[in-house]
N, C-alpha and C. Protein backbone atom coordinates (compact mmCIF):
# COMPACT_ATOMS: atom_id res chain seq x y z
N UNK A 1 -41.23 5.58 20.80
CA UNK A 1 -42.35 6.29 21.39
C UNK A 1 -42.53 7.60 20.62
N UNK A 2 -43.58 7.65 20.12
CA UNK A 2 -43.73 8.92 19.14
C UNK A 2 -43.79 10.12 20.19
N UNK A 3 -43.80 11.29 19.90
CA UNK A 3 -43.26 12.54 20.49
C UNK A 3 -44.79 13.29 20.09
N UNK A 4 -45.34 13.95 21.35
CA UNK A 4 -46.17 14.80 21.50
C UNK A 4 -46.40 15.76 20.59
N UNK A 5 -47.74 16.54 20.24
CA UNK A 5 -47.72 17.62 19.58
C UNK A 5 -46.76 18.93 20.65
N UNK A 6 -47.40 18.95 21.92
CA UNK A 6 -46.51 20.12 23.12
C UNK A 6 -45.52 20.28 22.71
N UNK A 7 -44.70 18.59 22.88
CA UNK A 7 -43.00 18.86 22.82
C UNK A 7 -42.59 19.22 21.17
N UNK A 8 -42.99 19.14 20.20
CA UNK A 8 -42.87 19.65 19.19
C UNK A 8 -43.17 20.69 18.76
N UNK A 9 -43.73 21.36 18.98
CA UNK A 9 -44.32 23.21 19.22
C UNK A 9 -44.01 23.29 20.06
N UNK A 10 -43.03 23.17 21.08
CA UNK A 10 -41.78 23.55 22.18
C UNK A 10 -40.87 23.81 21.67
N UNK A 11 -40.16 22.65 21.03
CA UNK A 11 -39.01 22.53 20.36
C UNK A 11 -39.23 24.03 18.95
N UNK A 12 -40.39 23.78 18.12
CA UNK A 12 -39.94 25.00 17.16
C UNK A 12 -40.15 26.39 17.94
N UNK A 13 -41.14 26.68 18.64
CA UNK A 13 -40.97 27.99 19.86
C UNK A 13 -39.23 28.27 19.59
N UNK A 14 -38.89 27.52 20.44
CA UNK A 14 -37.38 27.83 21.28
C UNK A 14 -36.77 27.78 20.21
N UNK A 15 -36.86 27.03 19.20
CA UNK A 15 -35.90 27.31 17.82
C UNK A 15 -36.30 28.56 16.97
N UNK A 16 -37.37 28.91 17.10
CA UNK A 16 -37.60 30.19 16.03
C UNK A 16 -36.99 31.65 17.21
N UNK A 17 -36.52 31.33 18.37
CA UNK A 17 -36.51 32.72 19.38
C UNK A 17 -35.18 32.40 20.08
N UNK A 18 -34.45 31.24 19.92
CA UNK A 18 -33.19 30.86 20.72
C UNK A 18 -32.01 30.31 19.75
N UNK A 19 -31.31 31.14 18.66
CA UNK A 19 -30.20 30.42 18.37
C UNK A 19 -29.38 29.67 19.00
N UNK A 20 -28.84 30.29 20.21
CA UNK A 20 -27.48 29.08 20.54
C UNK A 20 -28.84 27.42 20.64
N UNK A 21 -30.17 27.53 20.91
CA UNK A 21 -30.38 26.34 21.31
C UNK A 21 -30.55 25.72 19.69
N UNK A 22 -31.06 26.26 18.70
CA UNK A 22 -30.60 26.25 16.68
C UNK A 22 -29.32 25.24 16.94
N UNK A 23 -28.44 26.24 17.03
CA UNK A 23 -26.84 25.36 17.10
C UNK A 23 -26.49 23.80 17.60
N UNK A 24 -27.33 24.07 19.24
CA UNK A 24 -27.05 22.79 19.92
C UNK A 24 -27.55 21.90 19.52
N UNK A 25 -29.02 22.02 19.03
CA UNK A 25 -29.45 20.91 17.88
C UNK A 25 -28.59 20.20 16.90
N UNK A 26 -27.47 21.27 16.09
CA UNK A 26 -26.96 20.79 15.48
C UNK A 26 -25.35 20.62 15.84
N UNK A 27 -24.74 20.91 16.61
CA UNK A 27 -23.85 20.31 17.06
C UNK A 27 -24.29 18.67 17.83
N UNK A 28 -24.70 18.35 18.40
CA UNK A 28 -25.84 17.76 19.44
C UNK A 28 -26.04 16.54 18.15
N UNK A 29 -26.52 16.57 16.65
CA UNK A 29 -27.00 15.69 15.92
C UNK A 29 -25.80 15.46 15.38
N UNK A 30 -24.47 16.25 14.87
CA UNK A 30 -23.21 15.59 14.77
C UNK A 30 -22.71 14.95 15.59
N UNK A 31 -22.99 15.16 16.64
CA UNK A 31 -21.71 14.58 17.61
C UNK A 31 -22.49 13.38 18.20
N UNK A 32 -23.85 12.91 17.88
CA UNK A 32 -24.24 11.41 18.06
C UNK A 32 -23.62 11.09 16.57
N UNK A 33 -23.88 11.30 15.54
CA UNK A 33 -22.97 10.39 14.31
C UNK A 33 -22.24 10.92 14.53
N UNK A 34 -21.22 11.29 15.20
CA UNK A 34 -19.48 10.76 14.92
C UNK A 34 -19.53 9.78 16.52
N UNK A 35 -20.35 9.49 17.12
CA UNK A 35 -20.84 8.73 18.26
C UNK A 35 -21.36 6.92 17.58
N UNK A 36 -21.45 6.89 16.27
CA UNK A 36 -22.46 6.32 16.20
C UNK A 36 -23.32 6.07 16.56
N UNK A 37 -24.06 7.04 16.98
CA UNK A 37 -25.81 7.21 16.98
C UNK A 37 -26.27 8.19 16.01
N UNK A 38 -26.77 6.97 14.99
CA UNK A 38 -27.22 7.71 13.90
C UNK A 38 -29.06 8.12 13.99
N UNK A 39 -29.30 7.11 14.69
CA UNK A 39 -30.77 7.39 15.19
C UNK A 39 -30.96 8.60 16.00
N UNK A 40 -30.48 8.78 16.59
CA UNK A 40 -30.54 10.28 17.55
C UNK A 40 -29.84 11.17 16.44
N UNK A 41 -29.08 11.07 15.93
CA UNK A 41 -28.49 12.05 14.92
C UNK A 41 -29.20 12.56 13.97
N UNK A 42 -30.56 11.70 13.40
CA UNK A 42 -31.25 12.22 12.68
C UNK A 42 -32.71 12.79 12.78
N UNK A 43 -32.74 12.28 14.59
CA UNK A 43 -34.35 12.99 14.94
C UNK A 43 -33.29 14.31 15.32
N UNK A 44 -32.61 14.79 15.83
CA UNK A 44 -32.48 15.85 16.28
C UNK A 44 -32.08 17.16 14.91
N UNK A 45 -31.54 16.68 13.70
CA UNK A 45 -31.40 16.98 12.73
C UNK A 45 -33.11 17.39 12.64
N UNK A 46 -34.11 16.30 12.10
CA UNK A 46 -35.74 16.42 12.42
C UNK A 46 -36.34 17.71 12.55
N UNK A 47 -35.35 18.17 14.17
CA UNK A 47 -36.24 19.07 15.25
C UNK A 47 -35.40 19.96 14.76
N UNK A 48 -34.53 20.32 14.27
CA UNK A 48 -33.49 21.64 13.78
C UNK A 48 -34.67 21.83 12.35
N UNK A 49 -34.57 20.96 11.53
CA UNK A 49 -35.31 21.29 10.30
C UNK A 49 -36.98 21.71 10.61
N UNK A 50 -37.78 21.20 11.71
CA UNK A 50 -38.94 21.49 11.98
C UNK A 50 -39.04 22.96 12.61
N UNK A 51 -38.24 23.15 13.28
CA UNK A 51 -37.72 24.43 14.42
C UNK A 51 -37.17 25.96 13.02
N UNK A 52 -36.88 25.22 12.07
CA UNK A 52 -36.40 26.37 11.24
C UNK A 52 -37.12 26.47 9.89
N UNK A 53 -36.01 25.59 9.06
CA UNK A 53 -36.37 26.06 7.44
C UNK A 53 -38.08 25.68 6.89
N UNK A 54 -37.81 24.27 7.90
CA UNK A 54 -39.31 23.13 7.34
C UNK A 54 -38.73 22.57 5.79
N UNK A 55 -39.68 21.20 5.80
CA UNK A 55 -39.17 20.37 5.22
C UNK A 55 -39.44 20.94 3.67
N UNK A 56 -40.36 21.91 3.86
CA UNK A 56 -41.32 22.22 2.10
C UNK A 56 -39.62 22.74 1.55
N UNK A 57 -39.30 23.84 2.42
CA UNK A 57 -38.56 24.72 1.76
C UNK A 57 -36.92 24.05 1.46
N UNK A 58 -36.38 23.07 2.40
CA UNK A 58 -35.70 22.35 3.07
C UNK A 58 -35.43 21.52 1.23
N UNK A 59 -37.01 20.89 0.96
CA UNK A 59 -37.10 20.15 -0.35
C UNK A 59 -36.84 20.81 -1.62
N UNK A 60 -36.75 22.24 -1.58
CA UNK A 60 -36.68 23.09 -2.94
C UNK A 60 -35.48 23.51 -3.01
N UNK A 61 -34.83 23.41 -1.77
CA UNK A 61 -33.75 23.96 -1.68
C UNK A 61 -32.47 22.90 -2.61
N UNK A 62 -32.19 21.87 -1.70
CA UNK A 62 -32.24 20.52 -1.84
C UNK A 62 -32.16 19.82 -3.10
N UNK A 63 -33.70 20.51 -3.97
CA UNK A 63 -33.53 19.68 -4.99
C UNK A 63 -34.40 17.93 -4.50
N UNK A 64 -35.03 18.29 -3.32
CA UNK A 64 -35.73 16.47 -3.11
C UNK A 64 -36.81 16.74 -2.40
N UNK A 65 -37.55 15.70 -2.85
CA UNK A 65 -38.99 15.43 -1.68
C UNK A 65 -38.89 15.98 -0.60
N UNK A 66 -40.00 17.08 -0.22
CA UNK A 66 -40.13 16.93 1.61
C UNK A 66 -40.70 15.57 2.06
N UNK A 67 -40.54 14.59 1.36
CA UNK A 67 -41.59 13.47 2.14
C UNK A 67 -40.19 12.57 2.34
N UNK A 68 -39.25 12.72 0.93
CA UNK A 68 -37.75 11.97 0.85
C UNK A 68 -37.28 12.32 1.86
N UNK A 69 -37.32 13.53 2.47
CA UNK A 69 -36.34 14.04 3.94
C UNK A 69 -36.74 13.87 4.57
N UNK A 70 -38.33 14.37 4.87
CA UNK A 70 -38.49 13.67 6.35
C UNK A 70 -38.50 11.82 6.84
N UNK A 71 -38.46 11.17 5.43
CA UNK A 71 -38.36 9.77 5.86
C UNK A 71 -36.99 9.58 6.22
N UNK A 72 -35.82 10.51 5.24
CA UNK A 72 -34.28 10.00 5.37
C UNK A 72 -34.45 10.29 7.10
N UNK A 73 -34.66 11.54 7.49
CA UNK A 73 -34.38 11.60 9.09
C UNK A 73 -35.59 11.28 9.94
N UNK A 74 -35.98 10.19 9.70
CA UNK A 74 -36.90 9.29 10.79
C UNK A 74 -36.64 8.32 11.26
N UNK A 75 -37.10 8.25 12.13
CA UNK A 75 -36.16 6.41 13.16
C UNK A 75 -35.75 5.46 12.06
N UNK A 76 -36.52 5.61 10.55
CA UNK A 76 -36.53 3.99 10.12
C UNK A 76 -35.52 4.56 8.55
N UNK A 77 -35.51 6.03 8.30
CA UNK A 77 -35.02 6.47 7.55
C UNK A 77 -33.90 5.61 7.68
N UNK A 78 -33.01 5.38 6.05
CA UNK A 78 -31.43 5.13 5.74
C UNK A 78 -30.72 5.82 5.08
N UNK A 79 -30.36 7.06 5.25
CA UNK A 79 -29.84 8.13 4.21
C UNK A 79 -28.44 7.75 4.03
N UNK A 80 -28.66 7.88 2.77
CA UNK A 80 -27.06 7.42 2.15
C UNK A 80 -25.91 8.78 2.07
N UNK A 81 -24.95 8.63 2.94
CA UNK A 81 -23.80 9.79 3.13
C UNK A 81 -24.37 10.94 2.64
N UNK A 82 -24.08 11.00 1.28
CA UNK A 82 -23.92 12.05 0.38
C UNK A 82 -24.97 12.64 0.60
N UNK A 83 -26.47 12.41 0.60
CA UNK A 83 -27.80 12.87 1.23
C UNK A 83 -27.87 13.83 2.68
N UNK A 84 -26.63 12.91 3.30
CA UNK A 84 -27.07 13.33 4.76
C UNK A 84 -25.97 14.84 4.99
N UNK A 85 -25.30 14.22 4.34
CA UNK A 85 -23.92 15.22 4.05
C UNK A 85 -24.40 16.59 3.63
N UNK A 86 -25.34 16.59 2.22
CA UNK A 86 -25.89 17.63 2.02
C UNK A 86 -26.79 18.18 2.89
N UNK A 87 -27.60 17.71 3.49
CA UNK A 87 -28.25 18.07 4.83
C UNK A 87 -27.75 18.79 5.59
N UNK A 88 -26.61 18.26 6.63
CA UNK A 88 -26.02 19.02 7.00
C UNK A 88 -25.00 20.54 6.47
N UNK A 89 -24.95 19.99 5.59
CA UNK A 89 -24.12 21.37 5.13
C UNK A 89 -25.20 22.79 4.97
N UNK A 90 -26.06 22.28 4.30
CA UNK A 90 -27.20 23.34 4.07
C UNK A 90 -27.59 24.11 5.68
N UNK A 91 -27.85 22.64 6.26
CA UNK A 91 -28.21 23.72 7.23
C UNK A 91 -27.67 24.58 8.44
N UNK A 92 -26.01 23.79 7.90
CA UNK A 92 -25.10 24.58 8.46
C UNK A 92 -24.87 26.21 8.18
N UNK A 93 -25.25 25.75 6.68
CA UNK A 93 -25.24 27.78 6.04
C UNK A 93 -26.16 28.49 6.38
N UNK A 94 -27.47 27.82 6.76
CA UNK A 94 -28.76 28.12 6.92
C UNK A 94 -28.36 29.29 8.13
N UNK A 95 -27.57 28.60 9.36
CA UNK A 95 -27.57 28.99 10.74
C UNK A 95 -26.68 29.89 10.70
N UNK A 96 -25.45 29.82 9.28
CA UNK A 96 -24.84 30.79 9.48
C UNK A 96 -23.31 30.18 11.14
N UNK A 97 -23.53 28.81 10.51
CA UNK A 97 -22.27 28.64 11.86
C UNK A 97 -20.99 27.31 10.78
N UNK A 98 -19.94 27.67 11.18
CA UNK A 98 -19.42 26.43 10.75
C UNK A 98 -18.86 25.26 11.64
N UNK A 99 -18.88 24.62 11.88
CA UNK A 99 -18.29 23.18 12.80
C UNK A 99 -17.02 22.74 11.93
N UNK A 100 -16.65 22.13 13.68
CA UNK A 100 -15.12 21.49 13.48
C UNK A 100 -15.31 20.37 14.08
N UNK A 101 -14.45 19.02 14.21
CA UNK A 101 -14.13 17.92 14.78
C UNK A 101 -13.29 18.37 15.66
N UNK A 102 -13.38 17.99 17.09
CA UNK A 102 -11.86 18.02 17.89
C UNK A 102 -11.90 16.55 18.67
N UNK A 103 -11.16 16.52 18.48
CA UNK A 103 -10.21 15.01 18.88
C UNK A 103 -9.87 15.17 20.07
N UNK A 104 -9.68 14.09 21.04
CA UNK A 104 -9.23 14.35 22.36
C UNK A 104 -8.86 12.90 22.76
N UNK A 105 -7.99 12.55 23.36
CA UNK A 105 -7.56 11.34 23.92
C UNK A 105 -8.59 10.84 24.71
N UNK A 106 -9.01 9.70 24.47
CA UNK A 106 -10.04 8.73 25.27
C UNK A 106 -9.47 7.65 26.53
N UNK A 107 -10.50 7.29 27.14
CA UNK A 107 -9.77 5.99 28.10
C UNK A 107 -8.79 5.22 27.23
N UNK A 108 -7.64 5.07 27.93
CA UNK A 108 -6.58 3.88 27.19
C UNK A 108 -6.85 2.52 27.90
C-alpha cells in the first residue's frame, strides 16, 4: 500500500525537529534486519534518508545514483550487503550516533 503524501511530510517534519525520533528510525531499521525483516528495514532506512540527508546528497556522498538508492531501499529493492552496509554506516555518522548488537537469551 503506497504511503500518503501527509504521512511523508510527517515523517520528514518530525525528523528535521526530533532527533531521538532520527535515531529510532535507525535503530528501528537495524533491528528488523537482524529480525529478518529486510523489507521494513529498508522503508524505514527510506524515511531516515527522506527525513534528513535526501537521496540527491545521500548519492554524492555515496558515490551512486539517487535513483540506485532509492530503488536499493524500496519494497522491491535487493541491495547487496556491502551497499546496504555502506548505507548504514554513513548515516550512522550523519546522526552522529554509534550502535551496538546486544544479545539476550530467547525462549528455549
Amino acid at each position: 500500500m503506497p504511503l500518503t503524501r501527509d504521512f511523508k511530510d510527517t515523517i520528514k517534519v518530525r525528523g528535521e525537529r526530533d532527533p531521538a525520533f532520527r535515531v529510532a528510525l535507525l535503530e528501528e531499521a537495524l533491528d528488523a534486519f537482524l529480525n529478518a525483516d529486510l523489507e521494513t528495514g529498508k522503508l524505514l532506512l527510506r524515511d531516515y534518508v527522506n527525513a534528513t540527508v535526501g537521496f540527491e546528497t545521500l548519492g554524492i556522498q555515496l558515490h551512486k545514483s539517487p535513483e540506485s538508492l532509492m530503488h536499493m531501499l524500496s519494497e522491491k529493492g535487493n541491495p547487496r550487503a556491502d551497499n546496504l552496509f555502506a548505507v548504514v554506516s554513513h548515516l550512522k555518522t550523519h546522526e552522529g550516533v554509534s550502535l551496538r548488537v546486544h544479545c539476550s537469551a530467547g525462549p528455549q
